[in-house]
PDB file of N, CA and C in Angstrom:
ATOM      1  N   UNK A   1      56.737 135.691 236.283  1.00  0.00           N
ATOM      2  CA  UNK A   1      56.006 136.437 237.289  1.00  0.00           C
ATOM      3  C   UNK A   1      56.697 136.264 238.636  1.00  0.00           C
ATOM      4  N   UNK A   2      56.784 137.498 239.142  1.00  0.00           N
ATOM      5  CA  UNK A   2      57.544 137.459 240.402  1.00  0.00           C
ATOM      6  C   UNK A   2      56.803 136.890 241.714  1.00  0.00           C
ATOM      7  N   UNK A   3      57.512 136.188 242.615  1.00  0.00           N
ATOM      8  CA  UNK A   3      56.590 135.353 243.583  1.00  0.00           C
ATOM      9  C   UNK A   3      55.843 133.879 243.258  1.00  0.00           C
ATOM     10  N   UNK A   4      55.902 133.063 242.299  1.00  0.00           N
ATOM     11  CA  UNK A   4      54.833 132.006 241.556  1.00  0.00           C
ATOM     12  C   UNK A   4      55.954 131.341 242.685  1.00  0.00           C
ATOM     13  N   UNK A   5      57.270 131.240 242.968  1.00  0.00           N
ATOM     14  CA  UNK A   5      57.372 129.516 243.883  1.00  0.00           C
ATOM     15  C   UNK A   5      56.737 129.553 244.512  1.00  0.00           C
ATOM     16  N   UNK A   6      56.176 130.532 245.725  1.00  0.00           N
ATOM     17  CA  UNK A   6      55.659 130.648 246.927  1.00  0.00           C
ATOM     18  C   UNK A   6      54.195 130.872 247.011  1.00  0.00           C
ATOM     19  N   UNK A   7      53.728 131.652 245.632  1.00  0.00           N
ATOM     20  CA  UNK A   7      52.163 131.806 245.778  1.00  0.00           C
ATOM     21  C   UNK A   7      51.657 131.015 244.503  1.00  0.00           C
ATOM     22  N   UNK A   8      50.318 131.191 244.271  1.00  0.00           N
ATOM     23  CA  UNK A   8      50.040 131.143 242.974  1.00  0.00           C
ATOM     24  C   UNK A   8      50.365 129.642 242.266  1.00  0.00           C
ATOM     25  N   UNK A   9      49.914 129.601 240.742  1.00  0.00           N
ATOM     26  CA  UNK A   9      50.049 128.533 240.556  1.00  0.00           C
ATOM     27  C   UNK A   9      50.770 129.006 238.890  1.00  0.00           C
ATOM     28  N   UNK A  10      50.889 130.324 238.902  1.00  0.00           N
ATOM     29  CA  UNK A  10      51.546 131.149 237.746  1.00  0.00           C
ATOM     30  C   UNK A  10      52.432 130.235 236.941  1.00  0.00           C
ATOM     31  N   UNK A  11      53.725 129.800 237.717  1.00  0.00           N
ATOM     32  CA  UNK A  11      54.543 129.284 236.844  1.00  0.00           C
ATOM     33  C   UNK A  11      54.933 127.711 236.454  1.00  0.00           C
ATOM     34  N   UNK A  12      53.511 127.388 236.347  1.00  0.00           N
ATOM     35  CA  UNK A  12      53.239 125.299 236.718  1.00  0.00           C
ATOM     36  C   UNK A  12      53.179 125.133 235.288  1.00  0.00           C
ATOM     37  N   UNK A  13      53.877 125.799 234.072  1.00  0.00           N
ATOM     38  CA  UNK A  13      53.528 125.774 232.784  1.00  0.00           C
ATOM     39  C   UNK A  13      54.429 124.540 232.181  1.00  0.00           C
ATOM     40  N   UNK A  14      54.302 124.279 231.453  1.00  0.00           N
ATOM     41  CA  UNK A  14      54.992 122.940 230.543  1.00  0.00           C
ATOM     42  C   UNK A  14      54.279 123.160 228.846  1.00  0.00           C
ATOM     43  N   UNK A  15      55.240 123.692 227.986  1.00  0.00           N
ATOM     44  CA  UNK A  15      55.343 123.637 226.700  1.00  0.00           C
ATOM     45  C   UNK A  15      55.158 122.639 225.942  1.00  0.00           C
ATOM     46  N   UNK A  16      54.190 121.786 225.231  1.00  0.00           N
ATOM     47  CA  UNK A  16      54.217 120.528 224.572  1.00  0.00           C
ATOM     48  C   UNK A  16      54.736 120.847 223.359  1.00  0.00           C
ATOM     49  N   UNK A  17      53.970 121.683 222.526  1.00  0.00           N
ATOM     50  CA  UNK A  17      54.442 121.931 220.782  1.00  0.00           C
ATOM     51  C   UNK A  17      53.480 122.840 220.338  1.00  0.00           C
ATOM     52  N   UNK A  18      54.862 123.385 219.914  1.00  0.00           N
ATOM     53  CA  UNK A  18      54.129 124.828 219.031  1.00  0.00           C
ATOM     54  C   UNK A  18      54.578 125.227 217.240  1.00  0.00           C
ATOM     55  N   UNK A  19      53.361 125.530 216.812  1.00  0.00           N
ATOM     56  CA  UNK A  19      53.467 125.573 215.645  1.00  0.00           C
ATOM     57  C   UNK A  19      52.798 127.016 215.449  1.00  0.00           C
ATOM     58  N   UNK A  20      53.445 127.638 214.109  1.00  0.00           N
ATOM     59  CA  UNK A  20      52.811 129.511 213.799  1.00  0.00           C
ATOM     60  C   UNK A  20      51.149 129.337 214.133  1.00  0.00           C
ATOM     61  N   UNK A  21      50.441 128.434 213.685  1.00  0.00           N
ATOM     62  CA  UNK A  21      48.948 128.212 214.109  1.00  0.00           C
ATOM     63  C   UNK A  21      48.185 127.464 215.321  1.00  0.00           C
ATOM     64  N   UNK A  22      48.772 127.082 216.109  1.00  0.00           N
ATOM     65  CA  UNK A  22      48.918 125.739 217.452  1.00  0.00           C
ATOM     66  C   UNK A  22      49.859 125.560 218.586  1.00  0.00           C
ATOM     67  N   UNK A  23      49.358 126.166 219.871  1.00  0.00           N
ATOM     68  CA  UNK A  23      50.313 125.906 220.568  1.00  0.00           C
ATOM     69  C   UNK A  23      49.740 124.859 221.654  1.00  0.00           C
ATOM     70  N   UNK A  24      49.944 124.063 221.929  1.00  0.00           N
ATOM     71  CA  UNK A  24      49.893 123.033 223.163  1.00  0.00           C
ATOM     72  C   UNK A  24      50.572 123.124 224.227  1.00  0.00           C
ATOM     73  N   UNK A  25      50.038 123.209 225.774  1.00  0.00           N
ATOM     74  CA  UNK A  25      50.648 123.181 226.540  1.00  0.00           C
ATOM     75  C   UNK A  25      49.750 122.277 227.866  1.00  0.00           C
ATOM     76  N   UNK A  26      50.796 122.130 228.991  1.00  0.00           N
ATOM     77  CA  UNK A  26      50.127 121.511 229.987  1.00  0.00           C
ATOM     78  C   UNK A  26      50.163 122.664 231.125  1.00  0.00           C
ATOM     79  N   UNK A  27      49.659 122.677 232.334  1.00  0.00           N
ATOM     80  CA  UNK A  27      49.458 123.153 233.581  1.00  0.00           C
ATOM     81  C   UNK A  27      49.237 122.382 234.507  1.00  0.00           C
ATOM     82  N   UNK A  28      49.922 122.245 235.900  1.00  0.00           N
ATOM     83  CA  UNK A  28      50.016 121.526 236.984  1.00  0.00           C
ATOM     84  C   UNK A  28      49.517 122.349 238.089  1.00  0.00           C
ATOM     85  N   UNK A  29      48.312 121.886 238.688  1.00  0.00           N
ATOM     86  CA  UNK A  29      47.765 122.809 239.661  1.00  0.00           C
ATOM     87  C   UNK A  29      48.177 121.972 241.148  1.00  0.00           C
ATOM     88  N   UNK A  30      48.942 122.997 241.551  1.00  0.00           N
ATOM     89  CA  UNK A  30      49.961 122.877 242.973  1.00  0.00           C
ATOM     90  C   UNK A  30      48.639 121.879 243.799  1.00  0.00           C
ATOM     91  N   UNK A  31      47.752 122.917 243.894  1.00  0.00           N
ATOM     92  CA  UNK A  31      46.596 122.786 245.174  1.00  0.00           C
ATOM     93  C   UNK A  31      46.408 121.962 245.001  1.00  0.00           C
ATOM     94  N   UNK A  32      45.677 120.818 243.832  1.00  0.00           N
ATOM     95  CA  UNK A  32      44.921 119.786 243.973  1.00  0.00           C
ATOM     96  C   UNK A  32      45.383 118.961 242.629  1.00  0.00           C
ATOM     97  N   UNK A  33      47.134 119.323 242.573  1.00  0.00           N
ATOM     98  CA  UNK A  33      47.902 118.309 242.101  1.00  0.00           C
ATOM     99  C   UNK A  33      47.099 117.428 240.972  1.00  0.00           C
ATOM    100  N   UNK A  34      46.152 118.559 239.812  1.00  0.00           N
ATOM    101  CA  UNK A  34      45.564 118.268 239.074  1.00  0.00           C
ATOM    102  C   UNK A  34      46.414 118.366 237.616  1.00  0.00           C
ATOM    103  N   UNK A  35      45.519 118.366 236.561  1.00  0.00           N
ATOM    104  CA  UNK A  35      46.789 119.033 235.515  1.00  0.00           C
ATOM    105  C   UNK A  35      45.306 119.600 234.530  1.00  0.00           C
ATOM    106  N   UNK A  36      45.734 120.077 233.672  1.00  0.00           N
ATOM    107  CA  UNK A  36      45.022 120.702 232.609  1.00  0.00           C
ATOM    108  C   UNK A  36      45.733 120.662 231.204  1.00  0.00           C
ATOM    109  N   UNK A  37      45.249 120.361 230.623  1.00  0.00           N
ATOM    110  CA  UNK A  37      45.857 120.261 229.243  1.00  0.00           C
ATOM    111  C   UNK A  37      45.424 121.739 228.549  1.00  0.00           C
ATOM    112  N   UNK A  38      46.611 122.900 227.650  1.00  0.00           N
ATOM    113  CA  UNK A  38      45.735 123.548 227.099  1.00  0.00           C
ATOM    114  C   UNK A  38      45.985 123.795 225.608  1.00  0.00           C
ATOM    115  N   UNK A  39      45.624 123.733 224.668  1.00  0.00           N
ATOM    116  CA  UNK A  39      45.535 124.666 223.401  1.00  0.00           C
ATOM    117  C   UNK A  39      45.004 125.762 223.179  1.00  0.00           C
ATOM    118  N   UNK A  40      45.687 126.297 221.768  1.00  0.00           N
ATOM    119  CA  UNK A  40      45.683 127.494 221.633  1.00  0.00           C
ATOM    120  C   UNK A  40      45.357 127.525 219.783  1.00  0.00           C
ATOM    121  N   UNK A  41      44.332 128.049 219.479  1.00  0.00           N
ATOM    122  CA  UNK A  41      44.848 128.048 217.915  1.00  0.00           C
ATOM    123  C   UNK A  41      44.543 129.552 217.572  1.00  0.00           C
ATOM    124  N   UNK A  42      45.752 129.707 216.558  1.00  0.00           N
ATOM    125  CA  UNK A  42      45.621 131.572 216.506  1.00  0.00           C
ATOM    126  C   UNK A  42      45.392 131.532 214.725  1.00  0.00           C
ATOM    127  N   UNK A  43      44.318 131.898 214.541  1.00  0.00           N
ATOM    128  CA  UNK A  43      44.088 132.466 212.993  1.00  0.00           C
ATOM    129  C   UNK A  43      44.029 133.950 212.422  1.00  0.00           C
ATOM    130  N   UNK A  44      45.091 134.127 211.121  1.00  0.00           N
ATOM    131  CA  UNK A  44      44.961 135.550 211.003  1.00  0.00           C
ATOM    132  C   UNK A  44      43.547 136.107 210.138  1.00  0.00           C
ATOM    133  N   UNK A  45      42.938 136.933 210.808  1.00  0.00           N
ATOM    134  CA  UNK A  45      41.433 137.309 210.319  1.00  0.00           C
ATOM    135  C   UNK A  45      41.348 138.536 209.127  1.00  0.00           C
ATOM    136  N   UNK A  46      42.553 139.259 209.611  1.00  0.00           N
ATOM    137  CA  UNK A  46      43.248 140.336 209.055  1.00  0.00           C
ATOM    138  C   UNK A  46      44.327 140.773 208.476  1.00  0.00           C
ATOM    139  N   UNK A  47      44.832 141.684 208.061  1.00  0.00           N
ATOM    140  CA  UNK A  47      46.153 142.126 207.951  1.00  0.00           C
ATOM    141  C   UNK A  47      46.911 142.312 209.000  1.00  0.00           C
ATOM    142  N   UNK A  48      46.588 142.807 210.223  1.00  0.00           N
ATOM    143  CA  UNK A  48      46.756 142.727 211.174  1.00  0.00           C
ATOM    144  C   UNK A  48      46.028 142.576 212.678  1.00  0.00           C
ATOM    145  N   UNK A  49      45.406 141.362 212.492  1.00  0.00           N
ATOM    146  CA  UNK A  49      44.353 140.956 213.619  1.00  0.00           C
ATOM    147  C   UNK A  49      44.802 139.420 213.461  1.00  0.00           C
ATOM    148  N   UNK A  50      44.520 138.874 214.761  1.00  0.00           N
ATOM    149  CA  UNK A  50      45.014 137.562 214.992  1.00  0.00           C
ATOM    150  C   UNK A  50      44.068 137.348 215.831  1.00  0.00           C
ATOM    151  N   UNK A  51      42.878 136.203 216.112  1.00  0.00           N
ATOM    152  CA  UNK A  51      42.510 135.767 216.775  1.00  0.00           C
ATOM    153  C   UNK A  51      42.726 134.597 217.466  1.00  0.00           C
ATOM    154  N   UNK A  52      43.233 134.344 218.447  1.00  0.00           N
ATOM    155  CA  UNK A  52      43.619 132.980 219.080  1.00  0.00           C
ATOM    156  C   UNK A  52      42.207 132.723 220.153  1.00  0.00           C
ATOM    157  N   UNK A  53      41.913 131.815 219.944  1.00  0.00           N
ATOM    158  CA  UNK A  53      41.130 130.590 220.520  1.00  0.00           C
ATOM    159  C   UNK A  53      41.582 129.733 221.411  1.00  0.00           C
ATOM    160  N   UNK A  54      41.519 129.636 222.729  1.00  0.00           N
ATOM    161  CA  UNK A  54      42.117 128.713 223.699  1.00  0.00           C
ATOM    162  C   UNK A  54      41.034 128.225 224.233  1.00  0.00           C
ATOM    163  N   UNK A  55      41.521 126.777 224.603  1.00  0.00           N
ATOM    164  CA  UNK A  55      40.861 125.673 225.549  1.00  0.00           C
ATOM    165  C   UNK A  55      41.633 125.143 226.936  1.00  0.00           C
ATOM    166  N   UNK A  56      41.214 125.308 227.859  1.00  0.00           N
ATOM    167  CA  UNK A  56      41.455 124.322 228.829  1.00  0.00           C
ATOM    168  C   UNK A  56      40.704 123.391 229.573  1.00  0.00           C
ATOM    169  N   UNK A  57      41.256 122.445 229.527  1.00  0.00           N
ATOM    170  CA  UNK A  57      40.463 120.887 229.937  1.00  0.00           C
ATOM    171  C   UNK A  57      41.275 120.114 230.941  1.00  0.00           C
ATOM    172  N   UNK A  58      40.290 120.376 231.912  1.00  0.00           N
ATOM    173  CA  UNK A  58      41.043 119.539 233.425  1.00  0.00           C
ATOM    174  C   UNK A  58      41.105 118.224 233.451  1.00  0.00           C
ATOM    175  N   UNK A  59      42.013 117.844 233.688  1.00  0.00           N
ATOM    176  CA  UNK A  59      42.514 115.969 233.726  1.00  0.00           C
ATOM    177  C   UNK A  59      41.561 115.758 234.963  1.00  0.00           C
ATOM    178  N   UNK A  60      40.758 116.654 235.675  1.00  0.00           N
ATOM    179  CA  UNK A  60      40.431 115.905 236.892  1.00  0.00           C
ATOM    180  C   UNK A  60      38.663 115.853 237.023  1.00  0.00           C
ATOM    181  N   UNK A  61      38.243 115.162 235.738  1.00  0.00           N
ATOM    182  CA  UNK A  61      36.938 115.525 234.727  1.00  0.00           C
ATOM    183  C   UNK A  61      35.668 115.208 235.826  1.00  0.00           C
ATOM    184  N   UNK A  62      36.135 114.859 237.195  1.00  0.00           N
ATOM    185  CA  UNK A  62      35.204 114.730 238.214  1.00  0.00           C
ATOM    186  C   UNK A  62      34.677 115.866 238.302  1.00  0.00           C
ATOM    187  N   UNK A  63      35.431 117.147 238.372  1.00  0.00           N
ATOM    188  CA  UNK A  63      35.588 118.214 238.952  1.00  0.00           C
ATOM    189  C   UNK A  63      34.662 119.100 238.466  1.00  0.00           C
ATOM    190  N   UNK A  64      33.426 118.867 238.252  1.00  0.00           N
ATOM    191  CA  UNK A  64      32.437 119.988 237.359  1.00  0.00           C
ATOM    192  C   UNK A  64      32.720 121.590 237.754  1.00  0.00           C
ATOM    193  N   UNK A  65      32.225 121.578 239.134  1.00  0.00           N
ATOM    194  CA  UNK A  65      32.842 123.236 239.480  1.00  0.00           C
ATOM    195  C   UNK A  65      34.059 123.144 240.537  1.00  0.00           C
ATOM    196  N   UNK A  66      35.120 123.925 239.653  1.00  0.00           N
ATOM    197  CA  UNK A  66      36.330 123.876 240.104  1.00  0.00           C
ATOM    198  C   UNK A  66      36.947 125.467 240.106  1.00  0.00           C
ATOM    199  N   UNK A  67      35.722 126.527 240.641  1.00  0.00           N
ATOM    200  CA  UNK A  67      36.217 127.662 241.356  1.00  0.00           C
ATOM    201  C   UNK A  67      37.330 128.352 240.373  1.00  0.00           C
ATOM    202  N   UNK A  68      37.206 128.277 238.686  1.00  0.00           N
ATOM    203  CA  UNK A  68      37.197 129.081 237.921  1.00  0.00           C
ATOM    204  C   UNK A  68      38.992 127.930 237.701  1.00  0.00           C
ATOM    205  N   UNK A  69      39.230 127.374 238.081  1.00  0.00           N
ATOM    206  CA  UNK A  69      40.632 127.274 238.184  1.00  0.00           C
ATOM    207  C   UNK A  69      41.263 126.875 236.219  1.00  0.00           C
ATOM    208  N   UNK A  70      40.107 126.135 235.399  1.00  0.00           N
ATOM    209  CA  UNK A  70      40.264 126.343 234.330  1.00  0.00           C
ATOM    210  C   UNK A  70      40.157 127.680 233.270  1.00  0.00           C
ATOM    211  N   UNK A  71      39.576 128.199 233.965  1.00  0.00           N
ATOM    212  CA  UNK A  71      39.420 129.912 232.874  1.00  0.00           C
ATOM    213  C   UNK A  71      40.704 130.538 233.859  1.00  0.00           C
ATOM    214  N   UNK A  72      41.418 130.425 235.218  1.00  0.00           N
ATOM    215  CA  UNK A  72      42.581 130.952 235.316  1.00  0.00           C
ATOM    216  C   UNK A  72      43.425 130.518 234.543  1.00  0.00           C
ATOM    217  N   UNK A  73      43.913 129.329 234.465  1.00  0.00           N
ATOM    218  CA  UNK A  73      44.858 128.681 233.988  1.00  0.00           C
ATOM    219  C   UNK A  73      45.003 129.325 233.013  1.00  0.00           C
ATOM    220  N   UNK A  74      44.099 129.616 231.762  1.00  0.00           N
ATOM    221  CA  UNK A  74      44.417 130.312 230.446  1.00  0.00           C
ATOM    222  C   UNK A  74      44.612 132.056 230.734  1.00  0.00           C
ATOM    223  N   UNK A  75      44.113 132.415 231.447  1.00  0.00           N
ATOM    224  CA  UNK A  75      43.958 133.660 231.969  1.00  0.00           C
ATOM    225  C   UNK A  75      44.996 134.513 231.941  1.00  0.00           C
ATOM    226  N   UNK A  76      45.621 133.552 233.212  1.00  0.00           N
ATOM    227  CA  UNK A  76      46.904 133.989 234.013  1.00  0.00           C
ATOM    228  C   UNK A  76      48.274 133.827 232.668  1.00  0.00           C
ATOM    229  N   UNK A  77      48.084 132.620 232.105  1.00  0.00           N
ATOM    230  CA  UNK A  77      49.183 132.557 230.780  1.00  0.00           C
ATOM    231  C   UNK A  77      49.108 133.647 229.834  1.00  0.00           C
ATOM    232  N   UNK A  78      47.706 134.467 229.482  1.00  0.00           N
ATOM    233  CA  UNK A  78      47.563 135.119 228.687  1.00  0.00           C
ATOM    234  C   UNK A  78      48.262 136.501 229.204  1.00  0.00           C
ATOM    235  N   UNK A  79      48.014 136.536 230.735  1.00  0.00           N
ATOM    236  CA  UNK A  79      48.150 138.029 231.347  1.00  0.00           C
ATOM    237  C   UNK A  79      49.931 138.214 231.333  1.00  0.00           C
ATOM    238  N   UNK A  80      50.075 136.939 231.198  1.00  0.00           N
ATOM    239  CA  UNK A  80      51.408 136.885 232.237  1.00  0.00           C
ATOM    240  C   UNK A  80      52.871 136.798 230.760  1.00  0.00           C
ATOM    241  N   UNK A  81      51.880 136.981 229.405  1.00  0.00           N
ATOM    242  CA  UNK A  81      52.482 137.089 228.355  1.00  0.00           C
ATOM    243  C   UNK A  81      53.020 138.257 227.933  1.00  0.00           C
ATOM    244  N   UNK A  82      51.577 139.324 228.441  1.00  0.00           N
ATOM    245  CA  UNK A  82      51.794 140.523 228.046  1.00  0.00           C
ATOM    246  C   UNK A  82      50.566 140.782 227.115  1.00  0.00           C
ATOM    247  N   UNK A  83      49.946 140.008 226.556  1.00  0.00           N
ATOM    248  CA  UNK A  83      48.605 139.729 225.712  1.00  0.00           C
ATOM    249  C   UNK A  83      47.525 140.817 225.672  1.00  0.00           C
ATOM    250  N   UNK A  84      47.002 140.650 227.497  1.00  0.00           N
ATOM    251  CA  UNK A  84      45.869 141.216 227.734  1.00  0.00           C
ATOM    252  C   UNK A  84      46.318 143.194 227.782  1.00  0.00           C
ATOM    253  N   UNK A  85      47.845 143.562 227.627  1.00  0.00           N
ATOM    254  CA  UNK A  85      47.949 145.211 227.334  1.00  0.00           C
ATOM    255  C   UNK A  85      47.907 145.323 225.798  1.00  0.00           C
ATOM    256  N   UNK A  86      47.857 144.348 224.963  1.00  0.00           N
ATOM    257  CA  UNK A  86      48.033 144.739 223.573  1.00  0.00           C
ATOM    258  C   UNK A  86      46.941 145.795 223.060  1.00  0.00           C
ATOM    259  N   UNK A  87      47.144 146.490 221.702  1.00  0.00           N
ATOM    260  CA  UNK A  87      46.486 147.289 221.319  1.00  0.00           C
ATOM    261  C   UNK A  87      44.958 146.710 220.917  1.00  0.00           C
ATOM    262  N   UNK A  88      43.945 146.116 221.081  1.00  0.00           N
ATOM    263  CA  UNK A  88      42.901 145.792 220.779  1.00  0.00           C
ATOM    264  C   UNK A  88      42.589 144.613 220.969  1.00  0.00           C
ATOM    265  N   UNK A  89      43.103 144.495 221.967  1.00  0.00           N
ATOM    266  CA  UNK A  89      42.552 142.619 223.251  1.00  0.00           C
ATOM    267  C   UNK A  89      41.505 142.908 223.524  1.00  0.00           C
ATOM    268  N   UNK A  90      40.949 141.683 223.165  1.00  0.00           N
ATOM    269  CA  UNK A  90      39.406 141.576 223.374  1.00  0.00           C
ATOM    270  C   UNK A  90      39.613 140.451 224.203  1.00  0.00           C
ATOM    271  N   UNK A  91      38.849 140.052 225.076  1.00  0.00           N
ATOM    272  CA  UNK A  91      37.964 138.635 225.498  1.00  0.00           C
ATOM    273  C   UNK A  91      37.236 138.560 225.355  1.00  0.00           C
ATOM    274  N   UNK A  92      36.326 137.239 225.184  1.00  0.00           N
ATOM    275  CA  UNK A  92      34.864 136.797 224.909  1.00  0.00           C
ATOM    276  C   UNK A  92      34.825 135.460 225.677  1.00  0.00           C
ATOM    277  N   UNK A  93      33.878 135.882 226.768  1.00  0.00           N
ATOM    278  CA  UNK A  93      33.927 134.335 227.323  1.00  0.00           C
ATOM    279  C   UNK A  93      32.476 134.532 228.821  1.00  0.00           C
ATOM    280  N   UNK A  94      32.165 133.592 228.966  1.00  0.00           N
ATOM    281  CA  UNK A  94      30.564 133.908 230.071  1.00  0.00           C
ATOM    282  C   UNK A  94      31.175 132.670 230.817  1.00  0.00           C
ATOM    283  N   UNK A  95      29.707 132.239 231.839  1.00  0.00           N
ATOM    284  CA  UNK A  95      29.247 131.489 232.077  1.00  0.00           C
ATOM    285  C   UNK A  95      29.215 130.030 231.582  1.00  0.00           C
ATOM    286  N   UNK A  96      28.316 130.397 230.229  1.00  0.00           N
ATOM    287  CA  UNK A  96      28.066 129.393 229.639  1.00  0.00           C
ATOM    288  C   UNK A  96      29.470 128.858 229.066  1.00  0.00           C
ATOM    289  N   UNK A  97      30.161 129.627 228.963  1.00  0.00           N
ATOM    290  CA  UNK A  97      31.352 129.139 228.175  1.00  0.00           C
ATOM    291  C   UNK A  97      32.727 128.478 229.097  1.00  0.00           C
ATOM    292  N   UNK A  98      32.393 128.785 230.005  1.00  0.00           N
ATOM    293  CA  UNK A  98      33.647 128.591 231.223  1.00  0.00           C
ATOM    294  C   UNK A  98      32.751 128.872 232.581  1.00  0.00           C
ATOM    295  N   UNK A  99      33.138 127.865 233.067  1.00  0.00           N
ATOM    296  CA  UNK A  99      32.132 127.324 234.622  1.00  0.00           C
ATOM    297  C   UNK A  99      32.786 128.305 235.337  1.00  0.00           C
ATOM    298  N   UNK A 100      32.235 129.379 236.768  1.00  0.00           N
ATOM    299  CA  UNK A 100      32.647 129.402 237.435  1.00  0.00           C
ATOM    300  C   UNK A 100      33.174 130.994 236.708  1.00  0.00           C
ATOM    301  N   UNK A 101      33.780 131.706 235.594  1.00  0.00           N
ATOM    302  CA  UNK A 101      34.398 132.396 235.105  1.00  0.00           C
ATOM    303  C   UNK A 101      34.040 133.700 235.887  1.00  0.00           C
ATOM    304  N   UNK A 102      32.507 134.292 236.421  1.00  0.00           N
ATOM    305  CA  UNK A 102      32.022 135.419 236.922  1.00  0.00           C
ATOM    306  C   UNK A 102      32.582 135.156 238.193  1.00  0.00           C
ATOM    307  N   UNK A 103      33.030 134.334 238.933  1.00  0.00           N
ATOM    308  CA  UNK A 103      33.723 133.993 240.534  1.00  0.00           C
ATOM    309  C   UNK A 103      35.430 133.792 240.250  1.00  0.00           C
ATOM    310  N   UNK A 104      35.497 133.811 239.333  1.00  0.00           N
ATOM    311  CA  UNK A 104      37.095 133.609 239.106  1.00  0.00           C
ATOM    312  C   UNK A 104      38.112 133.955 240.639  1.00  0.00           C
ATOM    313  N   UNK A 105      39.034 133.253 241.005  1.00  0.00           N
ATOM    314  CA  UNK A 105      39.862 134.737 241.870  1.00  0.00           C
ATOM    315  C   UNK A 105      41.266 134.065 241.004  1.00  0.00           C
ATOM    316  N   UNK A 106      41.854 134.683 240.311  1.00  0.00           N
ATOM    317  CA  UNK A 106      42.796 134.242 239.123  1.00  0.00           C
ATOM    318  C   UNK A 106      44.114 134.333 240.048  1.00  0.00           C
ATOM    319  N   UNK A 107      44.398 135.238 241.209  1.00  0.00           N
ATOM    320  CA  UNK A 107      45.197 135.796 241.830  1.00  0.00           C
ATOM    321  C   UNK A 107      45.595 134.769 242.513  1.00  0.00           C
ATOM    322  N   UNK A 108      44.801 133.747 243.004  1.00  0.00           N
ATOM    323  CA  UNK A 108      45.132 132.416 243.923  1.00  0.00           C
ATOM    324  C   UNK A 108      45.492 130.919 243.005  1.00  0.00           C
ATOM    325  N   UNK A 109      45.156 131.572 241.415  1.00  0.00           N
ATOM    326  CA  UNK A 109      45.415 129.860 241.265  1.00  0.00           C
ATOM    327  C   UNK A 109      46.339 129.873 239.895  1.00  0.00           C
TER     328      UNK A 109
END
C-alpha cells in the first residue's frame, strides 16, 4: 500500500507460518507500540468457497476499548490483499464480536 511509512499502520505486518489451512501472523501498532498477534484459518466449504476465519488479539490485554484498532488490523490485511473485491466476500462481524468495530476509522490505524 502506497504511503504506510508515513501514514497508517498498513505495512507493520510480520509473517510467522503459513500452512494451505493456517496462517499466523504478527502486527506492530506504530501509535501505541503495541503488537497483535493474528490467525487465520481457511476451510474449504465448497467446491469453490473458502471460508477463512480470523482472530486478532492485542498483546496490550489492558486495552478493553482500543478504537477498533483490532478489527483494523485484520481489516486493512484483508483489504490490502485484494480479498474484500473478490467474487462473493462476505463479512460477518458486530459489536459483540469485535469491540469498537461500528466506530472503526481503519484509514488511521
Amino acid at each position: 500500500m502506497s504511503g504506510c511509512m508515513t501514514v497508517g499502520q498498513r505495512c507493520l505486518y510480520e509473517l510467522v507460518s503459513a500452512t494451505p489451512f493456517h496462517i499466523v501472523a504478527k502486527h506492530t501498532n506504530r501509535q501505541w507500540t503495541s503488537k497483535e498477534d493474528l490467525s487465520f484459518h481457511l476451510v474449504s466449504t465448497e467446491e469453490s468457497v473458502c471460508r477463512v476465519t480470523g482472530f486478532s488479539i492485542s498483546k496490550a490485554w489492558a486495552r478493553v476499548e482500543d478504537n477498533g484498532i483490532t478489527y483494523c488490523t485484520l481489516y486493512n490485511l484483508i483489504e490490502g490483499s485484494g480479498l474484500v473485491d473478490a467474487a462473493g466476500y462476505k463479512q460477518y462481524t458486530n459489536e459483540w464480536i469485535c469491540l469498537d468495530y461500528s466506530t472503526a476509522n481503519c484509514t488511521i490505524y
